[in-house]
N, C-alpha and C. Protein backbone atom coordinates (compact mmCIF):
# COMPACT_ATOMS: atom_id res chain seq x y z
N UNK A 1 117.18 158.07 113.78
CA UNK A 1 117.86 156.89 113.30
C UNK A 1 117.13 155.65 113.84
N UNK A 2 116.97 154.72 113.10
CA UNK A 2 116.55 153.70 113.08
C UNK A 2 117.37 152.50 113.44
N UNK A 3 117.12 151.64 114.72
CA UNK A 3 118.47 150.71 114.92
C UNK A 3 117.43 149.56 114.51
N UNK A 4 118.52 148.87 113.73
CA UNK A 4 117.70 147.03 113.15
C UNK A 4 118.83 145.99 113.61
N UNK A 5 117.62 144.80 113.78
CA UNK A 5 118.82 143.64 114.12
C UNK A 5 118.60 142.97 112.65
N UNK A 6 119.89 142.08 112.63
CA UNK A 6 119.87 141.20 111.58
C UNK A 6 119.85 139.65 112.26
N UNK A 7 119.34 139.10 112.03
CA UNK A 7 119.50 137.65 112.40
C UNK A 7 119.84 136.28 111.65
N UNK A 8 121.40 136.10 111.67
CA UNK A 8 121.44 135.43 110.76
C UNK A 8 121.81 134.02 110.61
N UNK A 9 121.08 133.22 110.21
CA UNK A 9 121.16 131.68 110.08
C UNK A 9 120.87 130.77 111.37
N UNK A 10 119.98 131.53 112.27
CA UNK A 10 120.01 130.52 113.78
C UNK A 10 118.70 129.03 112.89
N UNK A 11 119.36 128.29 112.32
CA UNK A 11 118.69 127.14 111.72
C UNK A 11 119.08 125.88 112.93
N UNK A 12 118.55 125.29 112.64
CA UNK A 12 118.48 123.79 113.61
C UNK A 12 119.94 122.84 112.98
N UNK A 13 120.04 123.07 111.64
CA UNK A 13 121.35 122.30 111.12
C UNK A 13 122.64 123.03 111.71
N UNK A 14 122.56 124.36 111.76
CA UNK A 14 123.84 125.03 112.46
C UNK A 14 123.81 125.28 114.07
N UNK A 15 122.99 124.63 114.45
CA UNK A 15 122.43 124.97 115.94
C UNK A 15 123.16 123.19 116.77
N UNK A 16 121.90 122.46 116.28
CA UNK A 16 122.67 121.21 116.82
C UNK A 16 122.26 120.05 115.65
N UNK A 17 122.51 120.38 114.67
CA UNK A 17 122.08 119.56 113.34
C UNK A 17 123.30 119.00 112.70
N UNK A 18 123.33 118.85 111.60
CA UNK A 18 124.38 118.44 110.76
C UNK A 18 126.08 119.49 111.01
N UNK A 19 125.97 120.68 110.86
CA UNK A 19 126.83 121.44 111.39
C UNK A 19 126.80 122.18 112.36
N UNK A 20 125.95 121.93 113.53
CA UNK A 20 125.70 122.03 115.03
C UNK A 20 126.74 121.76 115.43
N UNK A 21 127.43 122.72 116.51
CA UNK A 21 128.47 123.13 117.30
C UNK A 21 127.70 123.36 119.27
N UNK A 22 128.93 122.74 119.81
CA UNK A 22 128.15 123.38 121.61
C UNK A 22 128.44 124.74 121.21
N UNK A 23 129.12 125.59 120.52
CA UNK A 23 129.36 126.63 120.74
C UNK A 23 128.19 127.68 120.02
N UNK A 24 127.76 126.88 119.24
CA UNK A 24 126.45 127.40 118.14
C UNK A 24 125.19 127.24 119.42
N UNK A 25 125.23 126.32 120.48
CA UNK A 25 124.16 126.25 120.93
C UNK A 25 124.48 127.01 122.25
N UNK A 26 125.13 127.28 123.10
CA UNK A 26 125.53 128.18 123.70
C UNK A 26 124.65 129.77 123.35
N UNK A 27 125.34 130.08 122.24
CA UNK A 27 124.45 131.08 121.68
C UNK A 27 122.59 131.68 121.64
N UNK A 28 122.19 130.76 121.25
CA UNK A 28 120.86 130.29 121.72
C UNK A 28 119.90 131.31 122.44
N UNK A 29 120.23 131.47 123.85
CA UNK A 29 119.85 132.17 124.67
C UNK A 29 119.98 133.59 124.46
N UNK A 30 121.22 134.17 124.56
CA UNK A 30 121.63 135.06 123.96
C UNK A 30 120.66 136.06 123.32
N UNK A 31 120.76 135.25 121.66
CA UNK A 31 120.34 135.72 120.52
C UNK A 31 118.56 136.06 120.91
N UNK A 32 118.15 135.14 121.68
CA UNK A 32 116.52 135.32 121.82
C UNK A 32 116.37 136.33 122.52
N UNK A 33 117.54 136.62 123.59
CA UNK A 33 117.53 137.89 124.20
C UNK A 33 117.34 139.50 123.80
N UNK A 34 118.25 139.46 122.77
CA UNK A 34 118.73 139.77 121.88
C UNK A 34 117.39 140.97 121.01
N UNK A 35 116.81 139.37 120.45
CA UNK A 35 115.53 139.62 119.53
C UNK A 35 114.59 140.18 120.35
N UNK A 36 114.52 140.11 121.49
CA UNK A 36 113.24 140.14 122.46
C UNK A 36 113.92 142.00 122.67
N UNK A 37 114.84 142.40 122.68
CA UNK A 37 115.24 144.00 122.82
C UNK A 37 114.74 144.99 121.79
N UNK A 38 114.83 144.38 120.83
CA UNK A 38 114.25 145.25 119.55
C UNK A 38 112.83 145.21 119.43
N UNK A 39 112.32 146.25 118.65
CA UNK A 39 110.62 146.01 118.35
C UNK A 39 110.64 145.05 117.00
N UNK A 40 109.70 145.00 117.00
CA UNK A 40 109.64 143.68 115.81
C UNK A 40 109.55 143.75 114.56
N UNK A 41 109.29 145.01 114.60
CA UNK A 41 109.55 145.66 112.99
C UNK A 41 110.40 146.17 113.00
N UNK A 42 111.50 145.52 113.59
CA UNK A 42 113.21 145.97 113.00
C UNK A 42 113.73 145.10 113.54
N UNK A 43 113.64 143.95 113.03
CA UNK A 43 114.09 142.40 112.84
C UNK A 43 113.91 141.82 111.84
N UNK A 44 115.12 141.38 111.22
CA UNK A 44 115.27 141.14 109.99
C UNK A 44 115.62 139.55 110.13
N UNK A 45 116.15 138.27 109.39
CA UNK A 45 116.78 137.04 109.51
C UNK A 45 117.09 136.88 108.12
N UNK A 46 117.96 135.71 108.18
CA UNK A 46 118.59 135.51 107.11
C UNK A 46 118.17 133.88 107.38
N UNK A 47 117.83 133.20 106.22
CA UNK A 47 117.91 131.35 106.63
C UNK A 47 118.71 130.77 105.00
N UNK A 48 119.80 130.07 105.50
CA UNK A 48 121.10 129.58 104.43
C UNK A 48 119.95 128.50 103.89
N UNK A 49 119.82 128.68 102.38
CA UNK A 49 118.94 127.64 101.91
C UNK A 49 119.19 127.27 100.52
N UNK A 50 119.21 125.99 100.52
CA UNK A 50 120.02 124.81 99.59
C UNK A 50 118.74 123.98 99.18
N UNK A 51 119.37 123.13 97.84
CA UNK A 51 118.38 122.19 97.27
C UNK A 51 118.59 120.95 97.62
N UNK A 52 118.50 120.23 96.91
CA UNK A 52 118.65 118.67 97.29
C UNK A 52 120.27 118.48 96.74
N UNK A 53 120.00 119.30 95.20
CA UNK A 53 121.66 118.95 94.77
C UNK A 53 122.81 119.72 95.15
N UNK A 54 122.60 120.32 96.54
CA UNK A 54 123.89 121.05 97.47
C UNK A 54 125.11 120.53 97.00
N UNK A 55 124.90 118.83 96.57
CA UNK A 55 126.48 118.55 96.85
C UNK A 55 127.13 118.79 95.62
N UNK A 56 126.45 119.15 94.69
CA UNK A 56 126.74 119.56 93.30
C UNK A 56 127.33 120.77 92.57
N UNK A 57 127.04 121.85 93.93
CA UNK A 57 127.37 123.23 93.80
C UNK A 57 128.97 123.57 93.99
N UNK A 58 128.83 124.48 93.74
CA UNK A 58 130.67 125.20 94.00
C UNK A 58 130.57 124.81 95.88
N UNK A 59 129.84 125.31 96.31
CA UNK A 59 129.53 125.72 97.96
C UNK A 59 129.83 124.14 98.71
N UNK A 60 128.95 123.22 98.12
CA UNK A 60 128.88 122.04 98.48
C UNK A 60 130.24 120.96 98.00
N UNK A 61 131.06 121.77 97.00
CA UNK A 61 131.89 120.60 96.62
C UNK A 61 132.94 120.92 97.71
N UNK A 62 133.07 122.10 98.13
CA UNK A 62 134.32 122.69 98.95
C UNK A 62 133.75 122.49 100.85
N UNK A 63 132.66 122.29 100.95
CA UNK A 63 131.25 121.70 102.34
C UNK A 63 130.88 120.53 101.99
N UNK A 64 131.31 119.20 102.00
CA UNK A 64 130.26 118.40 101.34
C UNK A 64 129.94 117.70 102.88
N UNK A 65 128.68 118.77 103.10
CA UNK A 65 127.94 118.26 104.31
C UNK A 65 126.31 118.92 103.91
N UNK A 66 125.95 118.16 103.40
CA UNK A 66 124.16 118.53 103.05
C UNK A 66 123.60 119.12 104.46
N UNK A 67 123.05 120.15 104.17
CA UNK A 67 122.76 121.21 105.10
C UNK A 67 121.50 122.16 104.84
N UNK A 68 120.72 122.39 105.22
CA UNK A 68 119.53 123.54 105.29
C UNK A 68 118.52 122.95 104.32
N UNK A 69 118.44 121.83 103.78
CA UNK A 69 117.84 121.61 102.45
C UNK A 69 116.13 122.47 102.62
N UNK A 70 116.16 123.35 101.85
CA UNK A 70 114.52 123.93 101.94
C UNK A 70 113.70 123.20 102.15
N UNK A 71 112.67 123.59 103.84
CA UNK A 71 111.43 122.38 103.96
C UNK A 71 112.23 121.05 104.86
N UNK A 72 113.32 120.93 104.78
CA UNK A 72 113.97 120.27 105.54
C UNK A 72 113.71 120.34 107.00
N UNK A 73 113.80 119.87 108.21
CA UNK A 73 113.95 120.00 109.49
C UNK A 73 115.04 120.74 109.69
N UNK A 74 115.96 120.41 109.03
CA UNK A 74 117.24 121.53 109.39
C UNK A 74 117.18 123.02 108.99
N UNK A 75 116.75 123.03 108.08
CA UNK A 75 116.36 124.32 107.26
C UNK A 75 115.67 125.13 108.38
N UNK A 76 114.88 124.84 109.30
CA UNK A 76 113.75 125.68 109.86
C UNK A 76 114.67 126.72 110.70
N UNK A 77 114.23 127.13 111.15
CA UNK A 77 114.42 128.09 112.61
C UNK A 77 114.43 127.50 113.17
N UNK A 78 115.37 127.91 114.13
CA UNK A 78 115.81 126.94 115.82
C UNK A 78 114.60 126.99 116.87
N UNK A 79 114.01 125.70 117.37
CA UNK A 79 112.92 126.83 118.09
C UNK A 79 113.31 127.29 119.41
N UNK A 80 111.65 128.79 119.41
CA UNK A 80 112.35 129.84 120.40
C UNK A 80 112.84 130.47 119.64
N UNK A 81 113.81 130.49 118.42
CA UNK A 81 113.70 131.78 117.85
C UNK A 81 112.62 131.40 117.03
N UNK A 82 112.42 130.98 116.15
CA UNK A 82 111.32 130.68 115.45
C UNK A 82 110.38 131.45 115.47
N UNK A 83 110.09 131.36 116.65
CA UNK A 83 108.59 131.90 117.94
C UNK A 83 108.84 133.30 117.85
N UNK A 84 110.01 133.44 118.16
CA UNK A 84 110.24 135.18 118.29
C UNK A 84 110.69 135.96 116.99
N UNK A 85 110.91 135.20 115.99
CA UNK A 85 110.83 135.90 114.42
C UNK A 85 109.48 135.76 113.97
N UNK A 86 108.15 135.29 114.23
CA UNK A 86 107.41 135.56 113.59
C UNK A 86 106.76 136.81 113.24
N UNK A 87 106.46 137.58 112.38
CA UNK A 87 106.20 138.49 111.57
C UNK A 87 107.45 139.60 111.44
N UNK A 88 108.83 138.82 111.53
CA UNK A 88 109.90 139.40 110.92
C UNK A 88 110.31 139.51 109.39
N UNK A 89 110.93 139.56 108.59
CA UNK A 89 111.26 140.02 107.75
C UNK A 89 112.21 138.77 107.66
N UNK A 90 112.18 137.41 106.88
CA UNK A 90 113.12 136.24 106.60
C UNK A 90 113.15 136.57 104.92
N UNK A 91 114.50 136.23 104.78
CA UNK A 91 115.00 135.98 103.78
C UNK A 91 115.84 134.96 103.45
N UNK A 92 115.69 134.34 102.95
CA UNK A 92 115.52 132.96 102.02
C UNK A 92 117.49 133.17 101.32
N UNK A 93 118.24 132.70 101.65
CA UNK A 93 119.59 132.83 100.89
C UNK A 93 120.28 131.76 100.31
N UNK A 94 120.77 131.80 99.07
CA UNK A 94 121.29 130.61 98.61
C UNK A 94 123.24 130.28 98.98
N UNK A 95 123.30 131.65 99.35
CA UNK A 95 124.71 131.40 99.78
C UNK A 95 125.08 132.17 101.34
N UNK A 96 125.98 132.62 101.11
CA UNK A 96 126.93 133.15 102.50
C UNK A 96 125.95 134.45 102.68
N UNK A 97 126.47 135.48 101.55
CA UNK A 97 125.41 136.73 102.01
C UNK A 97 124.55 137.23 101.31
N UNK A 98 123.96 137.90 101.55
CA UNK A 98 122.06 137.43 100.73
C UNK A 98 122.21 139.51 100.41
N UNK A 99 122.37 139.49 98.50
CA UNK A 99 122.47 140.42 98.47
C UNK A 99 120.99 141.00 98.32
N UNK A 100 120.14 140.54 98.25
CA UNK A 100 118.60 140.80 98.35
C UNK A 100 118.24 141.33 99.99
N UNK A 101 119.12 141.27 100.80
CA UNK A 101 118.74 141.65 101.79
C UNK A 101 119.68 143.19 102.21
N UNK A 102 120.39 142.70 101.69
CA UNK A 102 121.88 144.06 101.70
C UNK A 102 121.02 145.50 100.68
N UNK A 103 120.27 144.85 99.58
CA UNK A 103 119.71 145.90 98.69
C UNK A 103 118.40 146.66 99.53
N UNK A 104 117.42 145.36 100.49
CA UNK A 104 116.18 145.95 101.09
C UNK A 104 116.52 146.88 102.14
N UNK A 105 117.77 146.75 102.81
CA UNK A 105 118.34 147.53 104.38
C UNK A 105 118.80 149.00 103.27
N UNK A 106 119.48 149.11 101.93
CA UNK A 106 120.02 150.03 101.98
C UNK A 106 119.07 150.79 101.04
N UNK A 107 117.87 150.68 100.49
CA UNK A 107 116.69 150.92 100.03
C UNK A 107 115.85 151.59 101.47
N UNK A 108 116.04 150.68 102.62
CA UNK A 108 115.28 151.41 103.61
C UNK A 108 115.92 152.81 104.58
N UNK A 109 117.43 152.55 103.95
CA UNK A 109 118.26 153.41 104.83
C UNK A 109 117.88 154.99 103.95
N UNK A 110 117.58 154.87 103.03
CA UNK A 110 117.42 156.20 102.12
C UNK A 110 116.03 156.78 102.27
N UNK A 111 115.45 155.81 103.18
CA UNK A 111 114.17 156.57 103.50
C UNK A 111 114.28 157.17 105.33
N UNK A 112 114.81 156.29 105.70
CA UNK A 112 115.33 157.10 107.15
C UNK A 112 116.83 156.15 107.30
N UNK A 113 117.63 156.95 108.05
CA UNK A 113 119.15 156.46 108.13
C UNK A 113 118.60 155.10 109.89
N UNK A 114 119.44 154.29 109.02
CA UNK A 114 119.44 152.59 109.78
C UNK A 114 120.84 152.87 110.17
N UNK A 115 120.87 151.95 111.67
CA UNK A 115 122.30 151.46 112.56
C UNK A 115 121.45 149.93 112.10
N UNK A 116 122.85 148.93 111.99
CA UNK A 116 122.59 147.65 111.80
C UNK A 116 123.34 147.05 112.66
N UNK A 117 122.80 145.85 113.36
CA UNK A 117 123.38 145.07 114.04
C UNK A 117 122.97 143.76 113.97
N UNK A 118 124.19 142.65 113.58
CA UNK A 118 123.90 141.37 113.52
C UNK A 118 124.81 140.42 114.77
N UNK A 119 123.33 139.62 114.53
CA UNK A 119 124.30 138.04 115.22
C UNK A 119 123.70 136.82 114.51
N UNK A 120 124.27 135.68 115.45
CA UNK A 120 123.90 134.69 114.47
C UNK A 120 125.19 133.93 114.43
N UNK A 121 125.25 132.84 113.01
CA UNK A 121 125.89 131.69 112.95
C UNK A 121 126.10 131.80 111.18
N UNK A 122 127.46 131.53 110.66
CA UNK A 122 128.60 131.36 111.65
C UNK A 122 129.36 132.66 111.29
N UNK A 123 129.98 133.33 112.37
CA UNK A 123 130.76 134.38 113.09
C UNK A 123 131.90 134.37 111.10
N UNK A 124 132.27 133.04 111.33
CA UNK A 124 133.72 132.93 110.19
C UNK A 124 132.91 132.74 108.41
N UNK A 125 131.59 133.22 108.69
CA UNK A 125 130.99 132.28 106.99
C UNK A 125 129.95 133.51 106.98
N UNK A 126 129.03 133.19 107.34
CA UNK A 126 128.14 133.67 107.20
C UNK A 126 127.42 135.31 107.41
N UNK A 127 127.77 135.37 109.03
CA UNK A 127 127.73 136.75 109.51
C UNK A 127 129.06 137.80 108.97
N UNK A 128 130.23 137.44 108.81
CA UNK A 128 131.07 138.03 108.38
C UNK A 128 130.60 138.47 106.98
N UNK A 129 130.17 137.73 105.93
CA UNK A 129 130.01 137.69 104.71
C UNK A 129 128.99 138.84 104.19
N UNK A 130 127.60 138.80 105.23
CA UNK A 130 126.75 139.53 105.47
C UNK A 130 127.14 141.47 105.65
N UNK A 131 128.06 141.31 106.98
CA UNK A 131 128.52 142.48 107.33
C UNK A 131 129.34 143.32 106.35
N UNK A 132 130.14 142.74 105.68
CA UNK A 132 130.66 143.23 104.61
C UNK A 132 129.83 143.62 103.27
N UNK A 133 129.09 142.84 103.17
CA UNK A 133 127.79 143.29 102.04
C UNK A 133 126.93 144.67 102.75
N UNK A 134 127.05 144.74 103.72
CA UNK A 134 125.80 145.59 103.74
C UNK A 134 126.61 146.91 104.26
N UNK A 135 128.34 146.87 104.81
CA UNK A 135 129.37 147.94 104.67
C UNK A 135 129.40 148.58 102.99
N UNK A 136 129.38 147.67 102.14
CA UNK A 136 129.91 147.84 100.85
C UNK A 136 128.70 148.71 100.36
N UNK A 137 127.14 148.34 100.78
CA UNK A 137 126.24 149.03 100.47
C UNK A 137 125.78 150.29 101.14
N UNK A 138 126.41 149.88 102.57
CA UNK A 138 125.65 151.16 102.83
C UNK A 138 127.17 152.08 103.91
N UNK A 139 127.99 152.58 102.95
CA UNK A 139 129.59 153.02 103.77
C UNK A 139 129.68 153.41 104.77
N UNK A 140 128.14 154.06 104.97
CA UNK A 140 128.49 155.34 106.11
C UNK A 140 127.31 155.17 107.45
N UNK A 141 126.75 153.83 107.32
CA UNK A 141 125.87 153.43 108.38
C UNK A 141 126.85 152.94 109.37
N UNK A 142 126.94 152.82 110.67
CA UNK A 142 126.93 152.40 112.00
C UNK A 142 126.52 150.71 111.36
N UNK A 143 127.47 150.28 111.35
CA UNK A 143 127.36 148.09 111.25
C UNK A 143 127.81 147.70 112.47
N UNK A 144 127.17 146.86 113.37
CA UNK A 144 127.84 146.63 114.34
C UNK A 144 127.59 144.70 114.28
N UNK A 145 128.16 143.86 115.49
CA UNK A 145 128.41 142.80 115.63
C UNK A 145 128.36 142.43 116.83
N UNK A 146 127.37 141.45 117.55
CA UNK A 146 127.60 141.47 119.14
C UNK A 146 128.37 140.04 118.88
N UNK A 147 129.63 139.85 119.49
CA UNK A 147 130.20 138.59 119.61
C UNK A 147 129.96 137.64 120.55
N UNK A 148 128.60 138.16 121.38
CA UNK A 148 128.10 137.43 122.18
C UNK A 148 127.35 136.65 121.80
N UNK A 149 126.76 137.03 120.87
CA UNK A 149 125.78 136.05 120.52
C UNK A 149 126.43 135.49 118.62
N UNK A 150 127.36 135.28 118.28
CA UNK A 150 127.76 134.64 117.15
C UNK A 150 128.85 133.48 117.57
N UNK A 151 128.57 132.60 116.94
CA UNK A 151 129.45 131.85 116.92
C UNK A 151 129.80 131.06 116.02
N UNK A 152 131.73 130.97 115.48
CA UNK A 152 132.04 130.31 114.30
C UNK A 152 132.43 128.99 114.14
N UNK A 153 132.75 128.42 113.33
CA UNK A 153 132.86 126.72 113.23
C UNK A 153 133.58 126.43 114.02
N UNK A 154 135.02 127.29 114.50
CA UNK A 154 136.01 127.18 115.68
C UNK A 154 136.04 128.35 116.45
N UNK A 155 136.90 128.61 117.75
CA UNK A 155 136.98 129.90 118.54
C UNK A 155 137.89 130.59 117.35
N UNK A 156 139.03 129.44 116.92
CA UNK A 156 139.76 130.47 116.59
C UNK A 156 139.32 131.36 115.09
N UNK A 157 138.76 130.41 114.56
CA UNK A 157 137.63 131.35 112.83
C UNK A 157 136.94 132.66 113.56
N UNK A 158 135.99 132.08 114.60
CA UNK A 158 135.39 133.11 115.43
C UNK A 158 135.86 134.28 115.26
N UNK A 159 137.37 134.23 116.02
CA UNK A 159 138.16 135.47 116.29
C UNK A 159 138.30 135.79 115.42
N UNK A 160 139.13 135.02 114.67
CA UNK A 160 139.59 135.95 113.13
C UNK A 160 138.58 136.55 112.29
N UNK A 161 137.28 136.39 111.95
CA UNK A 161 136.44 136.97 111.64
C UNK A 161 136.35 138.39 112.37
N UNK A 162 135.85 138.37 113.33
CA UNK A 162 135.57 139.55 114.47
C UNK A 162 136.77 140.47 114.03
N UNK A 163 137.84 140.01 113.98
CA UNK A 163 139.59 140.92 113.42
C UNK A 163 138.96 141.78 112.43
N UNK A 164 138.73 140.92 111.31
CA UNK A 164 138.89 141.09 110.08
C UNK A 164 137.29 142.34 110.07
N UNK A 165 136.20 141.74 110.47
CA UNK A 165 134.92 142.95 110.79
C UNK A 165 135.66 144.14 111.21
N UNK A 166 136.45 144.38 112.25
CA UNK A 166 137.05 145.35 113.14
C UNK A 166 137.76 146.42 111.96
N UNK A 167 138.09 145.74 111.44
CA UNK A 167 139.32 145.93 110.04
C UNK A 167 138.49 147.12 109.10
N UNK A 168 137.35 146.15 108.95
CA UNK A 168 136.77 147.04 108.06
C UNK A 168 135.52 147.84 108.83
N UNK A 169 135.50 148.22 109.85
CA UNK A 169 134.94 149.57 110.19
C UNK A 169 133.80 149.01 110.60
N UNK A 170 133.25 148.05 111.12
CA UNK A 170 132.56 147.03 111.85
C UNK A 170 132.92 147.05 113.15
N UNK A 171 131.99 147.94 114.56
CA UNK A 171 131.65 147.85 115.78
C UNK A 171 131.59 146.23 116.12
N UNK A 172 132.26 145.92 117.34
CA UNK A 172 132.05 144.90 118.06
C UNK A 172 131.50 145.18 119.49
N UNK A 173 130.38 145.03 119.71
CA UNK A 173 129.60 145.49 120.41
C UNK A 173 128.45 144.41 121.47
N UNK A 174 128.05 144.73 122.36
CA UNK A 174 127.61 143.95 123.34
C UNK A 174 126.36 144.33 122.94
């Protein structure tokens, strides 16, 4: 079995940018830790990526906080991770969960069986959204979640996310 990390959305806008949280940056350390445990060909990322006309979208009318714009400063990788995703596996997402990435993990799981584990930002949007896509794809893999290193727009989204993962057969795990 094959264990992979997922890494998802550590961008500079959700870090200490436009929707930068202390609790998003807290994280930080963590997550590089994190990345630095796995070999590097089983590191995956996810980066939330928007156009100019974000505020135009379904996503943006219900967020109207311009965020990740592709090529943007915010858009990038936080650095330090940055550094430590290079020659990872990024994928480019236009929304919450990136089913192009849910299809490549469960395409790779049929060639040898994958344990998945994500962290990242945010715990209540993003990583939740993710975990459930890639439960739905792949039923019978090991999904896990370190809540150490995620963090959501509030403690309390945080939690309730983590519930709701738990719920559906999603490890919370250190």
């Amino acid at each position: 079995m094959r264990k992979v990390l997922v890494v998802i959305d550590m961008q500079r806008d959700f870090v200490d940018g436009a929707l930068g949280t202390p609790e998003a940056q807290q994280i930080v350390e963590p997550v590089m830790r994190k990345i630095r445990s796995y070999p590097s060909g089983n590191v995956y990322a996810t980066r939330d990526t928007h156009t100019e006309d974000y505020l135009n979208t379904a996503e943006g009318r219900s967020l109207p906080v311009t965020h990740c714009v592709k090529g943007s400063e915010g858009w990038e990788l936080y650095p330090g991770i940055r550094e430590l995703l290079e020659g990872a596996v990024i994928v480019d997402k236009p929304t919450f969960g990136s089913i192009e990435l849910a299809r490549m993990l469960a395409e790779e799981n049929q060639k040898e069986e994958l344990e998945v584990e994500l962290v990242g930002l945010c715990t209540d949007i993003c990583v939740v959204s993710n975990a459930l896509l890639f439960k739905a794809y792949m039923p019978e893999i090991k999904i896990s979640v370190d809540p150490s290193c995620c963090a959501g727009v509030t403690k309390e989204s945080h939690e309730a996310a983590l519930r709701t993962m738990q719920m559906c057969q999603i490890f919370l795990e250190p």
